[in-house]
Every structure is written in C-alpha cells, then in structure tokens.
Protein backbone atom coordinates (compact mmCIF):
# COMPACT_ATOMS: atom_id res chain seq x y z
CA UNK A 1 32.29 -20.66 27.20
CA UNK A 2 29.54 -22.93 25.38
CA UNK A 3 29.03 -21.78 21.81
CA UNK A 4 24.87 -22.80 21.93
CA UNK A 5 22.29 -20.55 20.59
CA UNK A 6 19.89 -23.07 22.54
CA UNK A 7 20.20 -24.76 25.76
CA UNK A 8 17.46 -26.79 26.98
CA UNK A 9 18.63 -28.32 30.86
CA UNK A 10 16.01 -30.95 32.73
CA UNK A 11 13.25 -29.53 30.91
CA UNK A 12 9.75 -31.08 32.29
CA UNK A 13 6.02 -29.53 31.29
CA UNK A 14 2.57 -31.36 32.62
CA UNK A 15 -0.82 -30.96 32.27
CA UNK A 16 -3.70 -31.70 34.24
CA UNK A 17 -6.41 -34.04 32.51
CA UNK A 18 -10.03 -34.02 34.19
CA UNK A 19 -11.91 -38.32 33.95
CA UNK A 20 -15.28 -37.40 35.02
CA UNK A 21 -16.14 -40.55 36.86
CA UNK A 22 -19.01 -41.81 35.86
CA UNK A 23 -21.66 -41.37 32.97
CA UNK A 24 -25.47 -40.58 34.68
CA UNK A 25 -28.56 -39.09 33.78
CA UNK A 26 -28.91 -35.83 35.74
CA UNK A 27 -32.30 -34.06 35.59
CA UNK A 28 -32.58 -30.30 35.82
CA UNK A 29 -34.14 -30.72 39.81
CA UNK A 30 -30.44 -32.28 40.79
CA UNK A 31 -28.18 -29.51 39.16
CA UNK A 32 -30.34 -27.11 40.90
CA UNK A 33 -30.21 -28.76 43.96
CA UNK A 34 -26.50 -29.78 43.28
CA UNK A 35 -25.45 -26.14 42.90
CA UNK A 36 -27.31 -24.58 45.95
CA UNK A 37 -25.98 -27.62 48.12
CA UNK A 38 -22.40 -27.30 47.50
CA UNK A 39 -22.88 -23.14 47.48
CA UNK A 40 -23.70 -23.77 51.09
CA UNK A 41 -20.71 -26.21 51.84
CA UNK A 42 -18.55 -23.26 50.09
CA UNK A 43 -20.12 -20.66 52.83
CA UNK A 44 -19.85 -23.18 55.46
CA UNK A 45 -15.98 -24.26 54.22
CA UNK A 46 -16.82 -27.62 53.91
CA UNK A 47 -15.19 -29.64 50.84
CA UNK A 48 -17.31 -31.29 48.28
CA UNK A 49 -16.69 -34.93 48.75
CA UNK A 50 -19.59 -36.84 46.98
CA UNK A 51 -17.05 -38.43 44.30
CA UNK A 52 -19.27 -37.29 41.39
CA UNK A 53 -16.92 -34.65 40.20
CA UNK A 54 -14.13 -35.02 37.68
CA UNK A 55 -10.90 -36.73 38.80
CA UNK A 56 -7.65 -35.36 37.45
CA UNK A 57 -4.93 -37.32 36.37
CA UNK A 58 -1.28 -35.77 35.33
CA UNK A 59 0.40 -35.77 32.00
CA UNK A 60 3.52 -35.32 31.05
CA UNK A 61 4.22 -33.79 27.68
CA UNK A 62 7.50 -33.64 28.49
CA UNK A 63 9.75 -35.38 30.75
CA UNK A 64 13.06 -33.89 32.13
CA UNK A 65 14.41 -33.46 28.15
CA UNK A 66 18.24 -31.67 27.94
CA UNK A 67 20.01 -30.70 24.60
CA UNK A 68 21.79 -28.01 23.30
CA UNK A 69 21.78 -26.82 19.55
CA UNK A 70 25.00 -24.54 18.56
CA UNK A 71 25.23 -22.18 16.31
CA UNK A 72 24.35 -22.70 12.48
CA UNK A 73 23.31 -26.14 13.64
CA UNK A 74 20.09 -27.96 11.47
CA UNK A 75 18.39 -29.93 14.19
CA UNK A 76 15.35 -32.13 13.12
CA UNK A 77 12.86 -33.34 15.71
CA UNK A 78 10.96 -36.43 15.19
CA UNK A 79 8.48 -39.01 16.96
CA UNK A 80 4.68 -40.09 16.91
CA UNK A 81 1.96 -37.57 17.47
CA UNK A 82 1.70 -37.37 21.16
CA UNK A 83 5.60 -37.51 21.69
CA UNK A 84 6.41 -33.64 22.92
CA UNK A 85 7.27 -32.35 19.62
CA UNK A 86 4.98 -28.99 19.53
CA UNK A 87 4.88 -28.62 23.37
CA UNK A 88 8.67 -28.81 23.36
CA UNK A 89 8.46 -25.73 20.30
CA UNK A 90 5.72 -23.94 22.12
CA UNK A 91 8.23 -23.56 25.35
CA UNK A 92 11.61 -22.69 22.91
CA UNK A 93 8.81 -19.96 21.36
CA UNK A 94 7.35 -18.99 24.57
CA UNK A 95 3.87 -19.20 24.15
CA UNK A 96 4.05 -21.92 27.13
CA UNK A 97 6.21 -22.16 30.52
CA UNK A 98 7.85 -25.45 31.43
CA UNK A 99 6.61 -26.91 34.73
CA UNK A 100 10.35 -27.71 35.81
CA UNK A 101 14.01 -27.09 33.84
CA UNK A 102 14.82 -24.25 31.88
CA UNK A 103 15.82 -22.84 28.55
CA UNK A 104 18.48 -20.80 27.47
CA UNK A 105 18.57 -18.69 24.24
CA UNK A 106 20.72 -16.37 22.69
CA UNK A 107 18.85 -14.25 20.16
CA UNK A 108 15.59 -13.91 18.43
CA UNK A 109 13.78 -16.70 17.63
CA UNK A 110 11.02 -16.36 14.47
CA UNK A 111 8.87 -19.62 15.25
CA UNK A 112 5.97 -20.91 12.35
CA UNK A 113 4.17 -23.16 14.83
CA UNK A 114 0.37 -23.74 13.51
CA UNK A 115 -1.43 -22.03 10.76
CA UNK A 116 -2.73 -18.84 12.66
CA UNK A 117 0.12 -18.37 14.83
CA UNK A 118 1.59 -14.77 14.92
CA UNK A 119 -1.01 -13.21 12.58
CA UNK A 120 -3.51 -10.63 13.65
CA UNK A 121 -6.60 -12.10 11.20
CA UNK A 122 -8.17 -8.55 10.79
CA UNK A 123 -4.76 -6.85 9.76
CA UNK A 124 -3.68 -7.40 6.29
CA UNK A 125 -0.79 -9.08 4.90
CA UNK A 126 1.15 -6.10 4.57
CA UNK A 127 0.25 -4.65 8.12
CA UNK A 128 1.00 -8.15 9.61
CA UNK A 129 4.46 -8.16 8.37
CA UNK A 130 5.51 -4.67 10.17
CA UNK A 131 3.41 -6.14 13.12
CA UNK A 132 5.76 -9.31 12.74
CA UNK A 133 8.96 -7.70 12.12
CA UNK A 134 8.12 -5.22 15.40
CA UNK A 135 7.82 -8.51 17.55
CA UNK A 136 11.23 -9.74 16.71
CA UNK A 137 12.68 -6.62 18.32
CA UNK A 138 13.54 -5.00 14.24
CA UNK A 139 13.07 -1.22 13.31
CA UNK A 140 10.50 -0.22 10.46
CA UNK A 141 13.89 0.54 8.01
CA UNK A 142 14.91 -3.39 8.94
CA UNK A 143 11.71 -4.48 8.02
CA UNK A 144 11.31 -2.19 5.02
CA UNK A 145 14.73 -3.76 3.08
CA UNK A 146 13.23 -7.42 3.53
CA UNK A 147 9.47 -6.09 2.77
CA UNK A 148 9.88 -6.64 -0.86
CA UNK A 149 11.91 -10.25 -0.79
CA UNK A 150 9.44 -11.52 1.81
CA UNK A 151 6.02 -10.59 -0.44
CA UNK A 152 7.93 -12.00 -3.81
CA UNK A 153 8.77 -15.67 -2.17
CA UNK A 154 5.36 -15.58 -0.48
CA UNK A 155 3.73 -14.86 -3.42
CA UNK A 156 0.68 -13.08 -2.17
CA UNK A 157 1.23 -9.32 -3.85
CA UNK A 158 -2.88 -9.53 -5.23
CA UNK A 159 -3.67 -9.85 -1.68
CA UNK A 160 -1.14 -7.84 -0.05
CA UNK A 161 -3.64 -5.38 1.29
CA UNK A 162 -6.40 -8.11 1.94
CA UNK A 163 -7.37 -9.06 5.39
CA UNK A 164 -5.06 -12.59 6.53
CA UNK A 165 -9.03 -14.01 7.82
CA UNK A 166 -9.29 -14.04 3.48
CA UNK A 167 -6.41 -15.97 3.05
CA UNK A 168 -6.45 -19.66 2.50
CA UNK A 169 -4.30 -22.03 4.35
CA UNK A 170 -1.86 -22.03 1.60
CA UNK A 171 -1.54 -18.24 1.68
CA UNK A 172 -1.26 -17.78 5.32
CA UNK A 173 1.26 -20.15 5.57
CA UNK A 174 3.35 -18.75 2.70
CA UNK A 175 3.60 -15.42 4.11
CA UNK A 176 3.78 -16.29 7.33
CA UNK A 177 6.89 -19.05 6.37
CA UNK A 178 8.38 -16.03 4.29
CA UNK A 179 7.75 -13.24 7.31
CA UNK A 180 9.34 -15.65 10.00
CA UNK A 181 12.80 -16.41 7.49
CA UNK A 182 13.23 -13.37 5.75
CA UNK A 183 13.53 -11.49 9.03
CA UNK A 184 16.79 -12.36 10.21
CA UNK A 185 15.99 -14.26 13.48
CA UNK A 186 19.31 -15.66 14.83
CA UNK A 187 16.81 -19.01 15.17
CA UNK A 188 14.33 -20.80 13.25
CA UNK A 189 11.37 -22.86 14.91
CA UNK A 190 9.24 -24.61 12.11
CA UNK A 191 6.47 -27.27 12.96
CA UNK A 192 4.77 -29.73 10.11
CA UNK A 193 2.56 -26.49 8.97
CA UNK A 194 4.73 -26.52 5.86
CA UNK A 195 2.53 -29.78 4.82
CA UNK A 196 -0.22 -27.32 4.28
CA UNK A 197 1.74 -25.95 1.54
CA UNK A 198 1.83 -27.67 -1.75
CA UNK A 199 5.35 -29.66 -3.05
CA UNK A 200 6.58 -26.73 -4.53
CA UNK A 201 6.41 -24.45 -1.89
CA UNK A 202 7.82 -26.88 0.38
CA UNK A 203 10.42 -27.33 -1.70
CA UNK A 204 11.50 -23.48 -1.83
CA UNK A 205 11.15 -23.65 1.77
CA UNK A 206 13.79 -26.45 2.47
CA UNK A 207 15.92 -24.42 0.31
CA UNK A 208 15.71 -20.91 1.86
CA UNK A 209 15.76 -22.92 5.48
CA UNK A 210 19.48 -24.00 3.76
CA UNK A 211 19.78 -20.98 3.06
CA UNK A 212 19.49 -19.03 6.81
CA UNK A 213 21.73 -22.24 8.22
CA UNK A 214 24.19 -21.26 5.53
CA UNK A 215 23.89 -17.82 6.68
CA UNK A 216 25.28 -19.08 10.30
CA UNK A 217 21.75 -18.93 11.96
CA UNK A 218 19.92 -21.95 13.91
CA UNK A 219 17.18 -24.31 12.45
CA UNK A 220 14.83 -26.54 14.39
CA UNK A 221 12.33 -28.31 12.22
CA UNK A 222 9.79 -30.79 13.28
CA UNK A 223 8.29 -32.91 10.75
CA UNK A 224 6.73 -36.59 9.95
CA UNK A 225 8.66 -36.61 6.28
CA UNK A 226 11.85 -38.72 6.90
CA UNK A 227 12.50 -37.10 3.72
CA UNK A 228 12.55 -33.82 4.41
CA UNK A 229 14.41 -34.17 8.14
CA UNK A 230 17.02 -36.18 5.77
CA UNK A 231 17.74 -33.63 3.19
CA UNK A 232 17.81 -30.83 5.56
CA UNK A 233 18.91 -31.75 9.15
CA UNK A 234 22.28 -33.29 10.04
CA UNK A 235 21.46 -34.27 13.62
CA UNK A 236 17.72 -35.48 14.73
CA UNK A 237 16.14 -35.98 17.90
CA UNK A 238 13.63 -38.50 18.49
CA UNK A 239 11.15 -37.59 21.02
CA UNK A 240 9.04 -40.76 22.61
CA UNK A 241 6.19 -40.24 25.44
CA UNK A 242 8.22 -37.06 26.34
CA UNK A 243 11.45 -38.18 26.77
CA UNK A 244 14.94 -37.79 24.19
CA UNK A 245 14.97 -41.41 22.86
CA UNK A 246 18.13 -40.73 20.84
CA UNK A 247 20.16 -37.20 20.24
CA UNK A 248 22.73 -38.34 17.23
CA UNK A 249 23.59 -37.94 13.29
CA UNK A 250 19.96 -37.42 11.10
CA UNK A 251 21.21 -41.26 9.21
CA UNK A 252 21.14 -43.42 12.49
CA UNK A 253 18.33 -41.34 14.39
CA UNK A 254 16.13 -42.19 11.52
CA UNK A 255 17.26 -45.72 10.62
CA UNK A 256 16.10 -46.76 14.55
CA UNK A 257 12.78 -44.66 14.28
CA UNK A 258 12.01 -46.33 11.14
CA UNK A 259 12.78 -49.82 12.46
CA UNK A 260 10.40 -48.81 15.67
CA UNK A 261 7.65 -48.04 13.11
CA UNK A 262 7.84 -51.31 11.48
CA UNK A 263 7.42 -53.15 14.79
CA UNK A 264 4.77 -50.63 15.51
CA UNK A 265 2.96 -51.22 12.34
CA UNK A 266 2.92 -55.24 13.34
CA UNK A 267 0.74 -54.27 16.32
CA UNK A 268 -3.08 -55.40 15.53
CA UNK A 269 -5.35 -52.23 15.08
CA UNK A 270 -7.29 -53.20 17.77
CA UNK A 271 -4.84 -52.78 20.78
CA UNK A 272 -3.88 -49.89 19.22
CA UNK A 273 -3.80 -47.06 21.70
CA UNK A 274 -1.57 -44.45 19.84
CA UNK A 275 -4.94 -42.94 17.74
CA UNK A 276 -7.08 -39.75 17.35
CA UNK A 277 -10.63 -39.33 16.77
CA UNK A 278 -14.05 -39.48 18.81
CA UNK A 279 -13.91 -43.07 18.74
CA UNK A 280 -17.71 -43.71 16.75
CA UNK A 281 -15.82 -45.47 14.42
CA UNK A 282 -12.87 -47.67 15.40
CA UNK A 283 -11.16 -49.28 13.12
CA UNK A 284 -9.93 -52.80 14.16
CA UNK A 285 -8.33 -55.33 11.69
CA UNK A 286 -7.15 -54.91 7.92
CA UNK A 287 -6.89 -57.81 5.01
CA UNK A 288 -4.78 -57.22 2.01
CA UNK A 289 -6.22 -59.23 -1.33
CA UNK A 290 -5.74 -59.80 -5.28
CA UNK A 291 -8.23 -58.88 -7.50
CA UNK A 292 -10.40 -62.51 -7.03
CA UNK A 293 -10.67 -61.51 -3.56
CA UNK A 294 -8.27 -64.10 -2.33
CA UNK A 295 -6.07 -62.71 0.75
CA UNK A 296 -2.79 -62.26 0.14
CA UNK A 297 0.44 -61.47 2.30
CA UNK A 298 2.01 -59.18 -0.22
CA UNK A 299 1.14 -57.59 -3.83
CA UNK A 300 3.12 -57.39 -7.22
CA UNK A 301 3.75 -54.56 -9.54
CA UNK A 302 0.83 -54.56 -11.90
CA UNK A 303 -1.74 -56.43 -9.84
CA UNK A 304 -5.12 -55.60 -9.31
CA UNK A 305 -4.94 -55.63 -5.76
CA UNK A 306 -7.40 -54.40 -2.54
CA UNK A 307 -6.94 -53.69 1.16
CA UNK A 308 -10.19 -54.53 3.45
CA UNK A 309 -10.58 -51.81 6.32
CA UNK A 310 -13.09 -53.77 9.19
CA UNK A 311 -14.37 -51.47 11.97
CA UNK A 312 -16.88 -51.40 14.60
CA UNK A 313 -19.51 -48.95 14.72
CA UNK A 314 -19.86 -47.20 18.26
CA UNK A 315 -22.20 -45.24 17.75
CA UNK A 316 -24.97 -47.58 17.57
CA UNK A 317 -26.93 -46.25 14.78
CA UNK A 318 -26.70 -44.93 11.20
CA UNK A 319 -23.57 -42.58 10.00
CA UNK A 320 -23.98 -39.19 7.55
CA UNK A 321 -20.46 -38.01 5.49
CA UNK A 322 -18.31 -40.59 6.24
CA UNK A 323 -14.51 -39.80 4.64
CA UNK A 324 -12.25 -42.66 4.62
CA UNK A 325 -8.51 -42.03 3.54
CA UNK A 326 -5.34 -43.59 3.46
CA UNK A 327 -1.89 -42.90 3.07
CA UNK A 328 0.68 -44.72 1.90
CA UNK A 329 4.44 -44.25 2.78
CA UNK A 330 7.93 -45.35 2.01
CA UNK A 331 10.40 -47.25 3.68
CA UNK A 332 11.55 -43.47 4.60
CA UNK A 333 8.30 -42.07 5.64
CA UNK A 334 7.91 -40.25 2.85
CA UNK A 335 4.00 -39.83 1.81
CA UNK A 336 3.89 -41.35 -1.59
CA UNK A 337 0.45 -41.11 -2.33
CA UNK A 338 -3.19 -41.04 -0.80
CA UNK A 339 -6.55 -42.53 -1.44
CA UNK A 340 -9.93 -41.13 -0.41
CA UNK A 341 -13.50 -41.75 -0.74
CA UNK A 342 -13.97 -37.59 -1.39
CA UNK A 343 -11.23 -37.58 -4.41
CA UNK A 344 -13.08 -40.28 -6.31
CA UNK A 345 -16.32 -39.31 -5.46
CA UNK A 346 -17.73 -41.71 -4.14
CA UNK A 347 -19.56 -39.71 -0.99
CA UNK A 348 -21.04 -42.27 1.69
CA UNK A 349 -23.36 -39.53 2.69
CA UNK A 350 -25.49 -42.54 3.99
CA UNK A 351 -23.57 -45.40 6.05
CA UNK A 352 -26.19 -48.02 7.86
CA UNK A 353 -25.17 -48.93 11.21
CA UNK A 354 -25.03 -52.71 9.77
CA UNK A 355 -22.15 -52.19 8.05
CA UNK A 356 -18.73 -53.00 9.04
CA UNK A 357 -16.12 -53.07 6.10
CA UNK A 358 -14.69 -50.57 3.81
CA UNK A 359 -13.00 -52.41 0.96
CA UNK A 360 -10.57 -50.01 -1.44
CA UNK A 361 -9.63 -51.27 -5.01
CA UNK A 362 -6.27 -50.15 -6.80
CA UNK A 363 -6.24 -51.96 -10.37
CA UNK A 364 -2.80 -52.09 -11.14
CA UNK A 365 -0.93 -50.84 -8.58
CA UNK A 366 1.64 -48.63 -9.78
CA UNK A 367 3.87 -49.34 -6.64
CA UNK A 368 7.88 -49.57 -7.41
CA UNK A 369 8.98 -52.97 -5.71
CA UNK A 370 9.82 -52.22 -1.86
CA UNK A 371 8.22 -51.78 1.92
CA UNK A 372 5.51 -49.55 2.17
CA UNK A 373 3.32 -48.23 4.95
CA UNK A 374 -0.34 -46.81 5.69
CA UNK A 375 -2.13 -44.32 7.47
CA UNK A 376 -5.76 -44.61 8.09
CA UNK A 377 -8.19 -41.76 8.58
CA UNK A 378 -11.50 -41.30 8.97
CA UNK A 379 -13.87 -38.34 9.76
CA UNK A 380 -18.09 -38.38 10.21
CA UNK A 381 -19.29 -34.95 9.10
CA UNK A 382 -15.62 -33.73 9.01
CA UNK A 383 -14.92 -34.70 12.37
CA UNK A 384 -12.49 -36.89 13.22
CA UNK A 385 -13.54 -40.52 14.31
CA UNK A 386 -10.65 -42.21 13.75
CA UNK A 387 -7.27 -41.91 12.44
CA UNK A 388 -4.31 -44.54 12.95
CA UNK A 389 -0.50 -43.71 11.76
CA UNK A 390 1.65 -46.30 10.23
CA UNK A 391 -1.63 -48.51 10.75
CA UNK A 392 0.29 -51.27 9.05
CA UNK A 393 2.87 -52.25 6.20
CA UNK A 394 3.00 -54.96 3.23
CA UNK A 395 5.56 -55.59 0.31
CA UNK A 396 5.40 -55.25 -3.10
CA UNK A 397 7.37 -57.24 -5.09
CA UNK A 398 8.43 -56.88 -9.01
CA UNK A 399 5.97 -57.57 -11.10
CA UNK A 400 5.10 -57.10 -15.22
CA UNK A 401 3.64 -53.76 -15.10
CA UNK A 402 5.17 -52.66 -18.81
CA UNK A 403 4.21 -56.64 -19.69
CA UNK A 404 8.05 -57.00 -20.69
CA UNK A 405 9.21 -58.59 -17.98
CA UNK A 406 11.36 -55.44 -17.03
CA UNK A 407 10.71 -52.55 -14.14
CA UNK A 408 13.49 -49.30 -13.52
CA UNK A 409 16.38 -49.76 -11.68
CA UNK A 410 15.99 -49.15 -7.95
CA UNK A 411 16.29 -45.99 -6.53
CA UNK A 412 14.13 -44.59 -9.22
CA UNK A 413 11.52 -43.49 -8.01
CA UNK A 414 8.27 -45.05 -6.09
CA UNK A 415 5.95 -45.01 -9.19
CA UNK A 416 5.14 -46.98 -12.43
CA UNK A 417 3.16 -44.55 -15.20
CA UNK A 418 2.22 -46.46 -18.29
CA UNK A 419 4.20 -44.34 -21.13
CA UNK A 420 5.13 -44.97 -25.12
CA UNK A 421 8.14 -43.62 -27.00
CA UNK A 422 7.95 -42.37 -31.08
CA UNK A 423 10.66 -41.87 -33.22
CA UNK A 424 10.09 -39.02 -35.37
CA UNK A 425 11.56 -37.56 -38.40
C-alpha cells in the first residue's frame, strides 16, 4: 500500500474564455432591436447566428498533471505566473473541481491560498479562529489548547476582538498563516500570500512550516523566492503552461528553472507575451547606461549607473498617477531590492501622451559583483497597465565602491553599505 498523503492521477482543469469578435459602435435603437429580435428566435427555437456574439476559446490551466507527495514530505511548486500553480492549490483545497483526473487525500488539509480566503470579514479574529478550527473537522476543546499559541505567533491580541474587514493585509495574513498551522492539519497548502508579510514574519513562518514537516505532516508551498523553496523544500515541481516540466530534488529543479529564466530574460520586451496589465502602457525595449549617459552592456560596483525603460503609449492621450517600479533579483530569484517612482516621491500625477521613456538613476550602485535580474511594473491610477517578470538581466562586475580597491568575499551578501570603524579606549 502507497504511503501518500496526496495523490494527484491525470489531473486536467479548463476554462472557457469569451473573444468578442469585433469592436463596433452600437446605438441604443440596435440593442433594443437586438434583444427583441433574438427574444423571438428564442420563442421560435431558432439559434442566433449573426456572428456578432462572443466566441469562446478553451484554456487549459492545467494539463493531465500526476504526482504524489508522501508523508512528512516538503514539496515546493514553482513556474511563471500563468503556469497552474494556484489552480492546481485551489483543486488540492477544493474550492475548484478538475475538469478530468482526480485527487486523492488522506487527511485534513489547512490551505492559506489568497489574502481573504477562509475568513468571514464581519467575524472577528477570535470568532474566525473557532469558525476555522470547526472547518477542519476539530472540537471547540481542540481548538481551545492551540487558541492561545495561534494569537501569540500571529500577533494580533489588540485586535483579537476586532472585525478581520479592520485588519490590514499584514494582520489578516498573520492570523490566518497562524490559524491554518497551528491547527494540526495532516497537510499544509501555502500560496505566495506570505510576501504580504514583512521579512520577519516570513521568516517565523518558514520556521514553524519546518516545524509541522518535522512533526510528520505534509507541506506544499508555492512561491517565486528561489530562496525560500531552497531553504524549505527538498523536492520542487516546476509547473509550465499547465503541464509538470520536471518532478525532482529542490537543487536541480531550480538550477533548470533558473537557466529557463535567463533565456527568457534575453527575449526583447516587445514579443513578450508572458505579461499582465490593461495594455495602455506597454513597455517595449530597455537600455542600460553610466552616469554620462553612454550605453553600456554591464555596470561596476560603485558606478553611477541608469536603466532607460521605452514604452508606447496606447492609450492615445495624456496619463494621471502613473507608478513605475522595478525589481531586482538574484541569480536565485531572490528579490534583492526595489525601486519606485511612489518611494522617492517623485509622483507623475501628470504624464503627456508625448512621452515615451522613463529613465531611473542609481548613483553608486551598491550591487555585490554577480547576475542580476528585473521585474517591471507599472500601474495608471493603481491599475495595472503593465507588468513584465524577469523583464531582463545585466552583470555587475567588481568595482571600487570602498575606493580601496577591495569588495567582501563572495557569498556575502548582495549589498555594499558605505561604513567606518573607531577604535576606542
């Protein structure tokens, strides 16, 4: 008999997407007219058939995906956005069906999906933890032992009896992360909402996550920091366009996802089809440069360097708010740091539809000598236009930041922070 706590066989969920076919002015006379036409085909059972509706086209979020997890295992799950990651939790939680395959599991599963997930937003904290505890099938005495661990690690006792709608992001996802591990589920189904948490936190959570694994119980963790998936998970997954790309050891799962990235990186922004956003901004080539504006293939410790965003305006006309940020990452995927428009201050509350570059200016870039990467995001009155993952990647080389000719050794660290000793008496 097959020791897994879960069994996922030929596992296959689709969705229907509606392409309305064409873009036309309608006047009010025509919908009218529209609607009491086709009301009459309905009576008369006659299809539609004048091709101006929607089509609908198929997607497959996932695509006949098998694995099993056994018991005590740490399983990571990795890939782009768009790969099947959260569908493929959603269906091991049950808040979806699959459209073909099936899943087996043995015992209760505590899942931390999406901030909002599993919390009634009118209950309080302390009413939403006996709500929680009663979902995963455990007795008011059960819940009762835990009550007081769970409200110490979440560390929300001033707002224990405030309404969860109150509650930040950071908040809810504390006590919902401490509700969901502190209850004994025989498995554990995190997403990447533990990014809305600050370092700290996410720290402690790694740890307790240990900590239930340890305890014999099952972890599945989805998450874009290589870091994290490293330190935590001894076998990864890589999910691509719904389909297992490679099931093996966390160390050579991520070594070929982070060589895929690089070649992804090298793709010009735009072809680029792997993005978010409305699409009024599009962002479609990027120029790195030294502080005389000169381009430049790669940048030095030190050096006052800049990275020149173009873009095309879609929209036609003048822009209000515009946010630009971007990440940058390690050779692990590991968020190092992160730039934006909104941090500094600088508000474009005023953007003329003339203009087509964004040029960002980092005088002397702190940057340990290695391969980084870059994200690129951008929102118009907080809505997403455009937003591009591993956009691209350069090299920074060693360069005299301390102006002695000397950096750290490698593996020290990603960062260079001006600093003096004193010898004191």
């Amino acid at each position: 008999m097959s020791d897994y706590m879960i069994k996922v066989e030929n596992l296959s969920k689709s969705y229907q997407i509606k392409h309305q076919n064409a873009e036309r002015y309608t006047a009010l006379r025509d919908v009218i007219t529209n609607n009491v036409k086709h009301m009459g085909q309905r009576l008369l059972g006659r299809s539609n058939g004048n091709g101006h509706g929607p089509s609908r086209e198929t997607f497959w979020a996932l695509d006949d995906v098998s694995f099993e997890v056994k018991q005590g295992e740490r399983v990571g799950i990795i890939g782009r956005n768009g790969a099947g990651k959260s569908t493929l939790l959603k269906i091991l939680s049950r808040i979806t069906e699959p459209t073909k395959g099936r899943v087996r599991l043995r015992g209760r599963v505590a899942s931390l999906l999406e901030v909002g997930t599993g919390f009634h937003p009118e209950l309080t904290g302390r009413e939403n933890i006996y709500l929680n505890g009663a979902i995963l099938g455990m007795t008011r005495d059960e819940i009762k032992r835990k009550f007081d661990e769970i409200v110490a690690f979440a560390e929300v006792e001033k707002f224990l009896d405030t309404p969860v709608k109150r509650y930040s992001s950071g908040m809810y996802v504390r006590l919902a992360f401490a509700v969901a591990a502190h209850l004994e589920p025989e498995i554990l189904v995190v997403d990447e909402v533990l990014a809305v948490g600050d370092a700290a936190f996410q720290k402690k959570c790694l740890g307790k996550m240990e900590d239930v694994a340890g305890e014999g119980r099952t972890v599945l963790f989805v998450s874009h920091q290589m870091a994290a998936i490293q330190n935590l998970c001894s076998r990864t997954i890589w999910l691509n366009k719904g389909t297992v790309i490679k099931d093996s050891d966390t160390k050579s799962t991520l070594n070929e996802y982070m060589a895929q990235l690089t070649n992804t990186s090298q793709i010009p922004l735009l072809d680029r089809v792997d993005r978010k956003g409305t699409g009024k901004i599009r962002f479609t080539s990027f120029q790195f440069q030294n502080g005389n504006d000169k381009p430049v293939s790669t940048f030095y410790s030190g050096q006052d360097v800049k990275i020149v965003l173009t873009y095309n305006n879609n929209s036609a006309r003048d822009i209000n708010y515009l946010h630009v940020a971007l990440g940058i990452d390690n050779s692990t995927g590991q968020r190092v740091t992160h730039f934006s428009n909104e941090v500094t201050g600088e508000v474009f509350d005023f953007v003329s539809q003339d203009a087509s570059k964004i040029k960002i200016c980092i005088p002397r870039l702190p940057l340990m000598p290695g391969r980084y990467g870059f994200t690129i995001y951008c929102t118009i009155n907080g809505v997403v236009a455009d937003w591009i993952q591993n956009a691209g990647a350069f090299d920074v080389e060693a360069g005299n930041y301390y102006q002695t000719g000397k950096l750290p050794p490698n593996g020290q660290g990603n960062f260079l922070v001006d600093h003096h000793f004193k010898l004191m008496v």
